[in-house]
N, C-alpha and C. Protein backbone atom coordinates (compact mmCIF):
# COMPACT_ATOMS: atom_id res chain seq x y z
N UNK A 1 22.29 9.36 2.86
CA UNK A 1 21.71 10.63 3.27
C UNK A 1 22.77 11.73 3.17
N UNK A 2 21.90 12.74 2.61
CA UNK A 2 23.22 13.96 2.48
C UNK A 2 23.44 15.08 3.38
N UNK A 3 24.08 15.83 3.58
CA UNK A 3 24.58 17.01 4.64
C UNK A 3 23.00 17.94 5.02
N UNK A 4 22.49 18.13 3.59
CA UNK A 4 21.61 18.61 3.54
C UNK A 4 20.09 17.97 4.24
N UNK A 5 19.88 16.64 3.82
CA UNK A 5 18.92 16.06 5.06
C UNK A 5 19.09 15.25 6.22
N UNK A 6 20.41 15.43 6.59
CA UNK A 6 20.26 15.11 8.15
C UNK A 6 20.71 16.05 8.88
N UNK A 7 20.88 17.37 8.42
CA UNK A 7 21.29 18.61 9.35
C UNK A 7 20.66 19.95 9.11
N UNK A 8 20.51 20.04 7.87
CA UNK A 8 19.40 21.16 7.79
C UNK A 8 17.90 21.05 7.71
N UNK A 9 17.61 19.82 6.67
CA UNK A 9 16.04 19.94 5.97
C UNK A 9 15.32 19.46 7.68
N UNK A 10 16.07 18.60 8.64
CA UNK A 10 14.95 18.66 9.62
C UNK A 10 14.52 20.12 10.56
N UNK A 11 15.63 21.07 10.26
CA UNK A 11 15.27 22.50 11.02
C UNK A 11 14.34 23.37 10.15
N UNK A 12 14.27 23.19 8.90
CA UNK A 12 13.82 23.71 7.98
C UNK A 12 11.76 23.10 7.95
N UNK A 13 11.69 21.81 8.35
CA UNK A 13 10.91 21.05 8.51
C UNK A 13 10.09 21.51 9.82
N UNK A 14 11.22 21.50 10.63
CA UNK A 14 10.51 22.05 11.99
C UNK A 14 9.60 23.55 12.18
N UNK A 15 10.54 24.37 11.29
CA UNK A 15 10.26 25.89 11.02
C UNK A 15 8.84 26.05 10.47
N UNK A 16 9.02 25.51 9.18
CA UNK A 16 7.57 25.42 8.05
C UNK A 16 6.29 24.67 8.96
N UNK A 17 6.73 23.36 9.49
CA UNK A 17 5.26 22.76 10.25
C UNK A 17 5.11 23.46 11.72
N UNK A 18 5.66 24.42 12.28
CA UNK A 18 5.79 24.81 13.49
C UNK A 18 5.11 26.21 13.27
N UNK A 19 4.50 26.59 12.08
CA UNK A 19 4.19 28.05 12.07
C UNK A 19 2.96 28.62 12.35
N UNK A 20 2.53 29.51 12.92
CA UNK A 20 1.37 29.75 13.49
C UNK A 20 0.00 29.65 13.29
N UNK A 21 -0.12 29.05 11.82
CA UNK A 21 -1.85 28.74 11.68
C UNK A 21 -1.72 27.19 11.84
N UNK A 22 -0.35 26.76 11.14
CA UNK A 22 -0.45 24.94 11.52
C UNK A 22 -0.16 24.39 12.75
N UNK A 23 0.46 25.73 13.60
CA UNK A 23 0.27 24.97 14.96
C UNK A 23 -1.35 25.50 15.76
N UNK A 24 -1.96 26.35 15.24
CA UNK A 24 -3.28 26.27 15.66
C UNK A 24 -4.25 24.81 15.16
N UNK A 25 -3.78 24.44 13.99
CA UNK A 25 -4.20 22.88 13.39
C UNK A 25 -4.02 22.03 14.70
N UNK A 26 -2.67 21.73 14.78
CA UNK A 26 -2.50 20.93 15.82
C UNK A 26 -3.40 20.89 17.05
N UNK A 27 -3.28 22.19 17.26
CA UNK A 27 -4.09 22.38 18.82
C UNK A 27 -5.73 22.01 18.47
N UNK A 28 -6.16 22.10 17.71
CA UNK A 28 -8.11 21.35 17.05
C UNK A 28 -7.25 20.13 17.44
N UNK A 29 -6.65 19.43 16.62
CA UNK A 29 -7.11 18.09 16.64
C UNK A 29 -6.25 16.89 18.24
N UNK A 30 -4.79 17.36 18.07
CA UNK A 30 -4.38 16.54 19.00
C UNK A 30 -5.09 16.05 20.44
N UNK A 31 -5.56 17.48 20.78
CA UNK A 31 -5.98 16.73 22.57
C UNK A 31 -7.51 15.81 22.09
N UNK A 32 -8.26 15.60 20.84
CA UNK A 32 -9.09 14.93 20.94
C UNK A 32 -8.59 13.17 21.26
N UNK A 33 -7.00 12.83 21.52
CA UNK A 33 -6.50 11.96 21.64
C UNK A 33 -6.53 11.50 22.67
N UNK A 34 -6.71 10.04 23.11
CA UNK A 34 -6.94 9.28 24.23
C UNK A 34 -6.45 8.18 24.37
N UNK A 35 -6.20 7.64 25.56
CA UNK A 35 -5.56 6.57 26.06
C UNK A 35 -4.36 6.23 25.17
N UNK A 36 -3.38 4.97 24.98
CA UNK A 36 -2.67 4.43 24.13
C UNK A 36 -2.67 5.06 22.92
N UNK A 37 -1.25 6.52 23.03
CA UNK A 37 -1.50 7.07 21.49
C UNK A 37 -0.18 6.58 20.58
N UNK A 38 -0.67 5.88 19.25
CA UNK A 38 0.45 6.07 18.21
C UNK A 38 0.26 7.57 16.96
N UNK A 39 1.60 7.75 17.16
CA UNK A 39 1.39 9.02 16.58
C UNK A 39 2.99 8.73 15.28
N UNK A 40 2.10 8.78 14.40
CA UNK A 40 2.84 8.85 12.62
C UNK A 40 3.30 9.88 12.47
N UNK A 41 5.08 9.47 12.27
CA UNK A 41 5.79 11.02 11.47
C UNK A 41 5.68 11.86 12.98
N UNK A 42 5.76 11.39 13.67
CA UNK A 42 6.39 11.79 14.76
C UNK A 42 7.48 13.41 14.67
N UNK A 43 7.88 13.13 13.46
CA UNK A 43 9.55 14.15 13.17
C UNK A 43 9.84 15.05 14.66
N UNK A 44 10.09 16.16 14.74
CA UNK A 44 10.84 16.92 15.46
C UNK A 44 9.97 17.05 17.11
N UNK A 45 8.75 16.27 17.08
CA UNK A 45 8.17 16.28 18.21
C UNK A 45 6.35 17.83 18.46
N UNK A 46 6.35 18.41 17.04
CA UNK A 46 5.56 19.66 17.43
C UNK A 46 4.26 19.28 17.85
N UNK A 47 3.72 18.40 17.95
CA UNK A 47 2.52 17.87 18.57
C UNK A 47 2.28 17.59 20.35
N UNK A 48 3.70 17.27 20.58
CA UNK A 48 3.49 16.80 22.15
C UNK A 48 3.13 17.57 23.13
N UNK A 49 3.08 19.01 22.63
CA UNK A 49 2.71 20.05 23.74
C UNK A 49 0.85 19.96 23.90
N UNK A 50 0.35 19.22 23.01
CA UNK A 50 -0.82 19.79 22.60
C UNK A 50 -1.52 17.92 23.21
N UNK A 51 -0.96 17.46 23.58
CA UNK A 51 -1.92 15.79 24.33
C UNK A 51 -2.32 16.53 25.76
N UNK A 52 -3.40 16.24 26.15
CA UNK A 52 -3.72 16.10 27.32
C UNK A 52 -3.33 14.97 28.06
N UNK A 53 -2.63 15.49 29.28
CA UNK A 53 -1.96 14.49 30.15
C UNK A 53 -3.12 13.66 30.88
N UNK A 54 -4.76 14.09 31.17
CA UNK A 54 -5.71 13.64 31.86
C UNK A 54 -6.12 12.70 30.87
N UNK A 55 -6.04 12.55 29.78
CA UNK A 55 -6.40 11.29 28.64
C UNK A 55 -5.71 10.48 28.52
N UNK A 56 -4.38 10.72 27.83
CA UNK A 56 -3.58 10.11 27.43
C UNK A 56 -2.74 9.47 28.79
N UNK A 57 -2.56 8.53 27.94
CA UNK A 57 -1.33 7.63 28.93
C UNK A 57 -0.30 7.08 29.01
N UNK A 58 -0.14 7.23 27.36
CA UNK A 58 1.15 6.98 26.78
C UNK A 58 1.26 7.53 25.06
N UNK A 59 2.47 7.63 24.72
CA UNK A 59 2.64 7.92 23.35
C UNK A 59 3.58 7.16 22.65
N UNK A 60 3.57 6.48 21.14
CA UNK A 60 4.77 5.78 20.54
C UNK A 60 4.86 7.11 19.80
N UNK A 61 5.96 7.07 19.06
CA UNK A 61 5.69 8.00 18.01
C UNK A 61 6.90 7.49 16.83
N UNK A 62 6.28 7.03 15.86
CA UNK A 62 7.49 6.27 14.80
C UNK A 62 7.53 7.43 13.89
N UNK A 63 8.46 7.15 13.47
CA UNK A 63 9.39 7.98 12.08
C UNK A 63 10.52 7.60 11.70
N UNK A 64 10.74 7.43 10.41
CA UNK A 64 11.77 7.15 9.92
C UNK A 64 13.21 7.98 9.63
N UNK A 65 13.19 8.86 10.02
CA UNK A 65 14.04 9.83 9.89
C UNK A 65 14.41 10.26 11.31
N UNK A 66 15.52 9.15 11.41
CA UNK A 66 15.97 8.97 13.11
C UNK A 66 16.55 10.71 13.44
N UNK A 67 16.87 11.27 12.31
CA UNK A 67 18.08 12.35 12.71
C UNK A 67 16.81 13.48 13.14
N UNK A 68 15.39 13.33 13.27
CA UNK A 68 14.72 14.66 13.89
C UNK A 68 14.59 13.97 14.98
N UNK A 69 14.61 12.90 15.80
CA UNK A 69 14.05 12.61 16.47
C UNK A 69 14.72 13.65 18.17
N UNK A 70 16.14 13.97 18.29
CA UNK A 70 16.78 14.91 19.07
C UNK A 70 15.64 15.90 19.54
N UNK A 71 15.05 16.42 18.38
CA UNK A 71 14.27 17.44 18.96
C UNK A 71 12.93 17.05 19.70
N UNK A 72 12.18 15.69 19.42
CA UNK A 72 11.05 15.18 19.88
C UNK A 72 11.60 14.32 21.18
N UNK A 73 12.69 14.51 21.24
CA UNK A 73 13.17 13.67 22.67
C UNK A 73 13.22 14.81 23.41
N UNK A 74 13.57 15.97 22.70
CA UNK A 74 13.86 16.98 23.82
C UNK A 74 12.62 17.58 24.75
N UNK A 75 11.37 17.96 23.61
CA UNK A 75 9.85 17.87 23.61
C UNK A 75 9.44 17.46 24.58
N UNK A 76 9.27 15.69 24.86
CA UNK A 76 9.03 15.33 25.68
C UNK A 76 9.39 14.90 26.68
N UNK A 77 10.65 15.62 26.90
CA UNK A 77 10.92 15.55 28.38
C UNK A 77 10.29 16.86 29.20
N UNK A 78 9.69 17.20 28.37
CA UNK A 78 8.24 18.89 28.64
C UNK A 78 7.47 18.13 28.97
N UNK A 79 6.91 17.43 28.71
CA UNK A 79 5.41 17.20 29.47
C UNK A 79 5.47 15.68 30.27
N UNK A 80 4.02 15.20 30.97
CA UNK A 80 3.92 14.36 31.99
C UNK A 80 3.30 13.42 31.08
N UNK A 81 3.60 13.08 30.08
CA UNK A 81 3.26 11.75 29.69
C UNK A 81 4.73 11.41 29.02
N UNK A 82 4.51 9.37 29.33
CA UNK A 82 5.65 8.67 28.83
C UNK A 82 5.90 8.56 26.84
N UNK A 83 6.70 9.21 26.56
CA UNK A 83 6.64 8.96 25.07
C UNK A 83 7.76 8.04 24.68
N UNK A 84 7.61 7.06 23.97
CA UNK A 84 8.61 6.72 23.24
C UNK A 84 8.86 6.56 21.75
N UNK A 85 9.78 7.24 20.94
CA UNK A 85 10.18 7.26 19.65
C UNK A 85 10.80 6.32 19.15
N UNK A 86 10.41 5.65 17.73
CA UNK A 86 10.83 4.70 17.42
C UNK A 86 11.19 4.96 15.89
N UNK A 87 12.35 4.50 15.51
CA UNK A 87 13.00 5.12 13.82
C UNK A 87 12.21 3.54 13.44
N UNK A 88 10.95 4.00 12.29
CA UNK A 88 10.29 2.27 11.68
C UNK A 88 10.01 3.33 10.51
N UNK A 89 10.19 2.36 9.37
CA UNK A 89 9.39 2.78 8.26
C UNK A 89 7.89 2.53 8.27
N UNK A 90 6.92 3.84 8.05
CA UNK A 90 5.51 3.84 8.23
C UNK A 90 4.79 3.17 7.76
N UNK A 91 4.92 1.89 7.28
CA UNK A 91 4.23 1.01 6.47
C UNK A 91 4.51 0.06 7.23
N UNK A 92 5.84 -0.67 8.62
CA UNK A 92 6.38 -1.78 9.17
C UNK A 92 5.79 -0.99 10.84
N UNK A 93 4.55 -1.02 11.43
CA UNK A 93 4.18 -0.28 12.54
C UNK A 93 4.46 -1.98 13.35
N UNK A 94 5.43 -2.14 14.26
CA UNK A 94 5.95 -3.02 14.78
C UNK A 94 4.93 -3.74 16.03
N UNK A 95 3.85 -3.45 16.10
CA UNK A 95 2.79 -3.36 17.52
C UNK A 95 1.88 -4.72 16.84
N UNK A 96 1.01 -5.02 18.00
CA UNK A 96 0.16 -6.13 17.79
C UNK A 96 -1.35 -5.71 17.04
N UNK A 97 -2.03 -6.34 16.81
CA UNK A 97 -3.41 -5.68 16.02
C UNK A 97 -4.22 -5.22 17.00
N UNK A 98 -4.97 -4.09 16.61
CA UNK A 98 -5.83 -3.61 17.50
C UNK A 98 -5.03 -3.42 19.31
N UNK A 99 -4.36 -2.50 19.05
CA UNK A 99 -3.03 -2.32 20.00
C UNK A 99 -3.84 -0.80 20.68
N UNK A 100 -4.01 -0.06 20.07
CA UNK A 100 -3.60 1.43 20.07
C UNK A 100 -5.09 2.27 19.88
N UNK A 101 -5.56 3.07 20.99
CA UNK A 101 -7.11 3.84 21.09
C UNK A 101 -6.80 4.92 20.37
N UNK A 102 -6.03 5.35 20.27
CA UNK A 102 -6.26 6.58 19.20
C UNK A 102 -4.62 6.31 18.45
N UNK A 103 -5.05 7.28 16.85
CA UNK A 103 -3.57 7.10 15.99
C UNK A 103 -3.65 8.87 15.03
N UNK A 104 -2.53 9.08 15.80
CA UNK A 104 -2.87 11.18 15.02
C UNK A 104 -1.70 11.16 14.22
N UNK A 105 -2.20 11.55 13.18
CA UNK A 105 -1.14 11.87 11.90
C UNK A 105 -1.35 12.82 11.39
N UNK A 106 -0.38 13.70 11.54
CA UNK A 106 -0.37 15.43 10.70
C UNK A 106 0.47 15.63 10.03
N UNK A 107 0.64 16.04 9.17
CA UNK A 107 0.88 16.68 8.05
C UNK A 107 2.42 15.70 8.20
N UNK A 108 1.91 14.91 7.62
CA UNK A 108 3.04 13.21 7.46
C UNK A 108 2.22 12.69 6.15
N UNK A 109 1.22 12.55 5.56
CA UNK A 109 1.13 11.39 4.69
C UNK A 109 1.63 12.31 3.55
N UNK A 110 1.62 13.58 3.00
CA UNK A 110 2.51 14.01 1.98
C UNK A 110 3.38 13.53 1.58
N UNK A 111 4.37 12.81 2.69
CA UNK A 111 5.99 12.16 2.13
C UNK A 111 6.00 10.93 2.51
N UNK A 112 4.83 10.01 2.81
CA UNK A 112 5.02 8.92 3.06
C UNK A 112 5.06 7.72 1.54
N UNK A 113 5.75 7.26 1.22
CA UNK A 113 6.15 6.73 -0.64
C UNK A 113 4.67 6.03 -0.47
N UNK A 114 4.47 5.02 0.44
CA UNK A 114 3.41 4.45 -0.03
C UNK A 114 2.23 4.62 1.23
N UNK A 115 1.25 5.36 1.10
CA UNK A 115 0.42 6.28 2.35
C UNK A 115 -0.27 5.08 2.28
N UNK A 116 -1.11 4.59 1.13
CA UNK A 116 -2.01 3.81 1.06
C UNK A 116 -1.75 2.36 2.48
N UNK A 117 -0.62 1.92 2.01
CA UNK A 117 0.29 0.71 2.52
C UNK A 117 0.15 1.06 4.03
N UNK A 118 0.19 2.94 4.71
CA UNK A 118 0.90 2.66 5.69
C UNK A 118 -0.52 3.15 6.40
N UNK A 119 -1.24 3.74 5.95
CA UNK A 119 -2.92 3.40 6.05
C UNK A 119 -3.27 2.53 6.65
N UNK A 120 -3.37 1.10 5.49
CA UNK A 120 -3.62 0.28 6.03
C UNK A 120 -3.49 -0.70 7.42
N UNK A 121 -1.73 -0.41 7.71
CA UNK A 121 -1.24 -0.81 8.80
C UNK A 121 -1.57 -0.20 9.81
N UNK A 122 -2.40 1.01 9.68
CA UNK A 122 -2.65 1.85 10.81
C UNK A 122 -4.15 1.62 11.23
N UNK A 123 -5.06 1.27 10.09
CA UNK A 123 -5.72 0.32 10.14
C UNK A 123 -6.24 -0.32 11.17
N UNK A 124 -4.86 -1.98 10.89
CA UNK A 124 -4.35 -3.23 11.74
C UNK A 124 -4.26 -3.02 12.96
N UNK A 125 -3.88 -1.97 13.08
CA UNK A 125 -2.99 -1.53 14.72
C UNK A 125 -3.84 -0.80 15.64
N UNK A 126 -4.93 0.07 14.99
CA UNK A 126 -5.77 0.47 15.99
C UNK A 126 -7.41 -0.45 16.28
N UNK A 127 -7.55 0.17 17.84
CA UNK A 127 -8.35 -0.79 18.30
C UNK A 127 -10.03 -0.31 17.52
N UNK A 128 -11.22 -1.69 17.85
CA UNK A 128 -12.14 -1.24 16.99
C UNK A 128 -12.64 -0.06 18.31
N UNK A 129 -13.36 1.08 17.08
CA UNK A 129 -13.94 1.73 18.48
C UNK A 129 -13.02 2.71 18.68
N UNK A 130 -11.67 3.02 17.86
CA UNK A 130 -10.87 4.03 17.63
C UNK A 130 -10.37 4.74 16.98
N UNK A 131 -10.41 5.74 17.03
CA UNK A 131 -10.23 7.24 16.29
C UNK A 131 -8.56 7.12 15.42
N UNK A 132 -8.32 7.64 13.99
CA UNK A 132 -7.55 8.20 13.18
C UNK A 132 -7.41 9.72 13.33
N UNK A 133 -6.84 10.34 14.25
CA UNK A 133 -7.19 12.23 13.92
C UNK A 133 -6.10 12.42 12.91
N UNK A 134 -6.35 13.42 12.03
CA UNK A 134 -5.53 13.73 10.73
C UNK A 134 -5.60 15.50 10.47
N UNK A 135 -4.86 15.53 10.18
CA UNK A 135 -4.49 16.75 9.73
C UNK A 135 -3.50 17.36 8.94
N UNK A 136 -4.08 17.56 7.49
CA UNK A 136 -2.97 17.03 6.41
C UNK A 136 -3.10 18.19 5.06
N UNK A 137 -2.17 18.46 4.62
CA UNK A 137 -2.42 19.18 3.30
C UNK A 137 -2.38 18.28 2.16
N UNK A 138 -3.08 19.04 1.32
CA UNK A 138 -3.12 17.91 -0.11
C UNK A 138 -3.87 18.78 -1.08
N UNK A 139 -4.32 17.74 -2.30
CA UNK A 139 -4.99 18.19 -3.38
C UNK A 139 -6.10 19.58 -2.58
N UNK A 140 -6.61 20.66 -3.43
CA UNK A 140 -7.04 21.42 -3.66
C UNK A 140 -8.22 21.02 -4.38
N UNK A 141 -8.99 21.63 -4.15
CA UNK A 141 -10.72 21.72 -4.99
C UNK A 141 -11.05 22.15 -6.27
N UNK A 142 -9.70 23.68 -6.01
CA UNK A 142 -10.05 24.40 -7.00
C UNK A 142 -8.94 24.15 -8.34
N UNK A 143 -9.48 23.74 -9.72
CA UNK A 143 -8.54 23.12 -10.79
C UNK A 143 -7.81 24.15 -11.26
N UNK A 144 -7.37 25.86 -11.31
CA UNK A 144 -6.20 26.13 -11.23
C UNK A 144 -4.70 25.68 -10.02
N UNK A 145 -5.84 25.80 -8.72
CA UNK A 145 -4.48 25.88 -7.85
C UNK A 145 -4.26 23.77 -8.01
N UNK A 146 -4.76 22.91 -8.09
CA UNK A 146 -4.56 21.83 -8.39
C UNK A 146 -3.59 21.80 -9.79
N UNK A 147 -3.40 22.21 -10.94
CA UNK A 147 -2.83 22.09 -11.88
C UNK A 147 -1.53 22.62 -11.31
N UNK A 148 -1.11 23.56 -10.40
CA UNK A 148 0.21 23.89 -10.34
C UNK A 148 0.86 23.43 -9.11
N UNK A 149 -0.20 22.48 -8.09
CA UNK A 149 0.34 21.05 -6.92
C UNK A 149 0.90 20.47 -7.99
N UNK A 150 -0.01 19.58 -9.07
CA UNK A 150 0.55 18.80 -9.91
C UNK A 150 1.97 19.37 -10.39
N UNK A 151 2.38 20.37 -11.28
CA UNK A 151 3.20 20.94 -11.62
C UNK A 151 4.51 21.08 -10.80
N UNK A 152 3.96 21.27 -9.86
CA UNK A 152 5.33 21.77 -8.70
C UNK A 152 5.94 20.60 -8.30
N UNK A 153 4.80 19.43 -7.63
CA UNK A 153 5.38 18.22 -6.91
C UNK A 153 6.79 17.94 -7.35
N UNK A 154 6.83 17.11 -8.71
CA UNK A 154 8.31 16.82 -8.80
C UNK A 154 9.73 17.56 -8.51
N UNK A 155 9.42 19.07 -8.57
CA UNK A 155 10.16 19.56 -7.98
C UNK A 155 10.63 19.65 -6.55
N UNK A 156 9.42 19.90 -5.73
CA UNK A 156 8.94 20.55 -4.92
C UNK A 156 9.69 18.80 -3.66
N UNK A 157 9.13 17.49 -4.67
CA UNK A 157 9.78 16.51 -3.45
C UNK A 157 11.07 16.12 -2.91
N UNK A 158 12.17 16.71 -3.60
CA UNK A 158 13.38 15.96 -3.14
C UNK A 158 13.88 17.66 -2.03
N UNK A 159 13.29 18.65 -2.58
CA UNK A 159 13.48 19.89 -1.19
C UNK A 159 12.76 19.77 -0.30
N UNK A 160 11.65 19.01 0.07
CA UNK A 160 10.73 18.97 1.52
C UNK A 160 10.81 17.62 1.83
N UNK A 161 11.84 16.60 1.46
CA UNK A 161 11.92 15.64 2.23
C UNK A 161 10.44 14.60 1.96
N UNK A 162 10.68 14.66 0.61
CA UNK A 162 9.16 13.34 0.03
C UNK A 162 8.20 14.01 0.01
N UNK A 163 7.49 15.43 0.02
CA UNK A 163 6.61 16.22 0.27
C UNK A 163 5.63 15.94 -1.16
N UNK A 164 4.40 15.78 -1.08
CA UNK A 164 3.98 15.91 -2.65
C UNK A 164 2.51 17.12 -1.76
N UNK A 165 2.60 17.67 -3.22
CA UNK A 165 1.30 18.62 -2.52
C UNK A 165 -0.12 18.01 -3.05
N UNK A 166 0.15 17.51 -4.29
CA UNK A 166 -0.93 17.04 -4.95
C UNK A 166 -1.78 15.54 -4.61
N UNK A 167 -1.79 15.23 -3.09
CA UNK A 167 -2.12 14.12 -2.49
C UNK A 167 -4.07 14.30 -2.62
N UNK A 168 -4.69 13.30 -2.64
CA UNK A 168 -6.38 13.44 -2.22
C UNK A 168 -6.03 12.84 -0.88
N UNK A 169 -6.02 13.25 0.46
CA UNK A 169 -6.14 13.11 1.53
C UNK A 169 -7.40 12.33 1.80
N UNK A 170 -8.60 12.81 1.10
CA UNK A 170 -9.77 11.78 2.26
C UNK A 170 -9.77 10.49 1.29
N UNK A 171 -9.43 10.38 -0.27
CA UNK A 171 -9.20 9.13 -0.87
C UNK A 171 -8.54 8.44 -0.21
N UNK A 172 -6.67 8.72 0.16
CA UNK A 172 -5.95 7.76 0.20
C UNK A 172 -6.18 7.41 2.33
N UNK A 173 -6.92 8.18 2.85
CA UNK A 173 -8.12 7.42 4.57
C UNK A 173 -8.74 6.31 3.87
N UNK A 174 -9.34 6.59 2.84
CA UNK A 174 -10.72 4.99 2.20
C UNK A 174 -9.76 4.41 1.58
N UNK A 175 -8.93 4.54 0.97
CA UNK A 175 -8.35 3.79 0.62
C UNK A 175 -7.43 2.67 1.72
N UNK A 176 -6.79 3.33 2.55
CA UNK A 176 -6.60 2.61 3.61
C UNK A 176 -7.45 1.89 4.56
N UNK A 177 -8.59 1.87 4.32
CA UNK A 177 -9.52 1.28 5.00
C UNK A 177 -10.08 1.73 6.13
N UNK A 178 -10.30 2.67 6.06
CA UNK A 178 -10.82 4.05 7.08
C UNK A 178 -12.19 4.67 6.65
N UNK A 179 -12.99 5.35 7.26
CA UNK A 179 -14.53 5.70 7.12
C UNK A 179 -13.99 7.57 7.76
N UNK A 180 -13.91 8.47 6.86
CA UNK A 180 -13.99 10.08 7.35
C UNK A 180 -15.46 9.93 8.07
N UNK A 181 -15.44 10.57 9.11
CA UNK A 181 -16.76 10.94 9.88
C UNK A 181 -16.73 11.94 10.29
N UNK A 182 -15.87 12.84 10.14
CA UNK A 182 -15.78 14.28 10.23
C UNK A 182 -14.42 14.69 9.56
N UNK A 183 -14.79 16.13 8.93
CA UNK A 183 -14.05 16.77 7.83
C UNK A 183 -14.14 17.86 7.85
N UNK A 184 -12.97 18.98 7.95
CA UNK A 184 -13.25 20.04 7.68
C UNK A 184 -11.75 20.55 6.75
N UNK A 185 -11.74 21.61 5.98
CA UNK A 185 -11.02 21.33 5.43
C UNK A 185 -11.07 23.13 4.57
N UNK A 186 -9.80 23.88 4.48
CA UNK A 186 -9.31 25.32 4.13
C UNK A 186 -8.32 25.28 3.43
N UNK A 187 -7.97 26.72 2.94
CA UNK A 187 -6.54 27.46 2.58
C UNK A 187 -6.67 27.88 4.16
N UNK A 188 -5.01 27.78 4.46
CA UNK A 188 -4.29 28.35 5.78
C UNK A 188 -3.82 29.68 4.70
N UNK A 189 -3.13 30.68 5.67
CA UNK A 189 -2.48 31.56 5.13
C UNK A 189 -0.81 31.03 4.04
N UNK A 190 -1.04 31.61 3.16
CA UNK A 190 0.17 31.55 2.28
C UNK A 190 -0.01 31.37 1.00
N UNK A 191 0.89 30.44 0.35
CA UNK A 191 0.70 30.17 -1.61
C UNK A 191 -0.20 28.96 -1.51
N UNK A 192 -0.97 28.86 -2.40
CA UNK A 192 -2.21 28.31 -2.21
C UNK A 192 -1.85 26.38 -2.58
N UNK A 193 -0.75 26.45 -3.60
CA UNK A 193 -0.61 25.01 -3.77
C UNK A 193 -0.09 24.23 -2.14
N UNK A 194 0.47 25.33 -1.91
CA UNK A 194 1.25 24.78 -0.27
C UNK A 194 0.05 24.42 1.01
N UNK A 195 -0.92 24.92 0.83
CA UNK A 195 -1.89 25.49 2.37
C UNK A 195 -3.06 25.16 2.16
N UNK A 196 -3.87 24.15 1.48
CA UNK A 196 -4.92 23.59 1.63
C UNK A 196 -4.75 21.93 2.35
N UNK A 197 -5.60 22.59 3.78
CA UNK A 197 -5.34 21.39 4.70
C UNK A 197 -6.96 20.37 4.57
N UNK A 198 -6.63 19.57 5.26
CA UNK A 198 -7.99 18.74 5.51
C UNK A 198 -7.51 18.24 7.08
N UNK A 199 -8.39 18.48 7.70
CA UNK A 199 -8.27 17.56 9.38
C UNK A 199 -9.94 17.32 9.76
N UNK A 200 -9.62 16.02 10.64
CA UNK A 200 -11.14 15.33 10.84
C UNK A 200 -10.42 14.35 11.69
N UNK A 201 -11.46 13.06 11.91
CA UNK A 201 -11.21 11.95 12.44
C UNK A 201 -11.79 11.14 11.58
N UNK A 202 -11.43 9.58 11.49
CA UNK A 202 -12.31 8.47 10.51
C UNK A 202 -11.80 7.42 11.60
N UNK A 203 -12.66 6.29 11.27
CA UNK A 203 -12.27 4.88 12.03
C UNK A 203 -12.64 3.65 10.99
């Protein structure tokens, strides 16, 4: 790891997902979270303000990129639920099957190498009868701004830390073995390959 991603790209990370229409994202989907939460890509902690302490009862939150975790430790020593952070690669979710009532992943499967893989394990791990909340940017609808996701990605991944823009978000849910049952899905404000989100729940 270089100077550059274990001391800057996570402030830089924090800045970009911390900005005011994607933390209105957050606030839709997180408090629909309940009981036993695992929460994917965890990074710098910007989600924890947004759990309801009357639901929830606990939080894991894995990520592989131990060096953001400072700031999600700091996070939750803000609020009244127990969190604990764990550095796992998102495909190795260390828990028993059907462990976990809800599993919220935002704007994490962009840089995850193999989403499909870590899908699936997320899958394994949640209980039947429980919610996936997601909230994610990816492929685009429209085939100009899609031709220049495609275009950009290779560039665009080794500066955002595995970032691809050109992901199908509700494919690689079915593909992991997940059912979307609600979807909604925009341009946020900004350049258009960057800001087309999708958030919902599937089980």
């Amino acid at each position: 790891m270089n100077l550059y991603e274990r001391y800057l790209l996570p402030r830089l990370i924090d800045f970009a997902c911390g900005l005011g229409e994607v933390m209105k994202i957050r606030a839709q989907v997180v408090p629909q979270a309940s009981g036993e939460v695992l929460e994917i890509g965890i990074g710098t902690g910007l989600n924890l303000e947004f759990y309801n302490p009357a639901r929830v009862s606990r939080i894991v939150g894995v990520d592989p990129a131990a060096q953001m975790q400072v700031l999600a430790q700091q996070r939750a020593e803000k609020i009244a639920i127990p969190v604990e952070t764990v550095a796992l690669e998102l495909g190795e979710i260390q828990a028993p099957t059907a462990h976990f009532d809800s599993i919220v992943c935002t704007f994490t499967l962009c840089s995850i190498p193999d989403a499909a893989a870590a899908l699936q394990e997320m899958r394994r791990v949640l209980k039947p009868g429980g919610r996936l909340l997601f909230a994610e940017h990816g492929l685009a609808p429209d085939a100009g701004v899609a031709r220049w996701q495609h275009r950009l990605t290779p560039a665009w991944k080794p500066l955002a830390g595995g970032c691809h823009l050109n992901r199908n978000i509700v494919r690689l849910i079915g593909a992991g073995g997940f059912t979307v049952r609600d979807l909604q899905s925009s341009y946020l404000k900004g350049p258009r390959p960057m800001t087309y989100v999708y958030c919902g729940w599937a089980d």
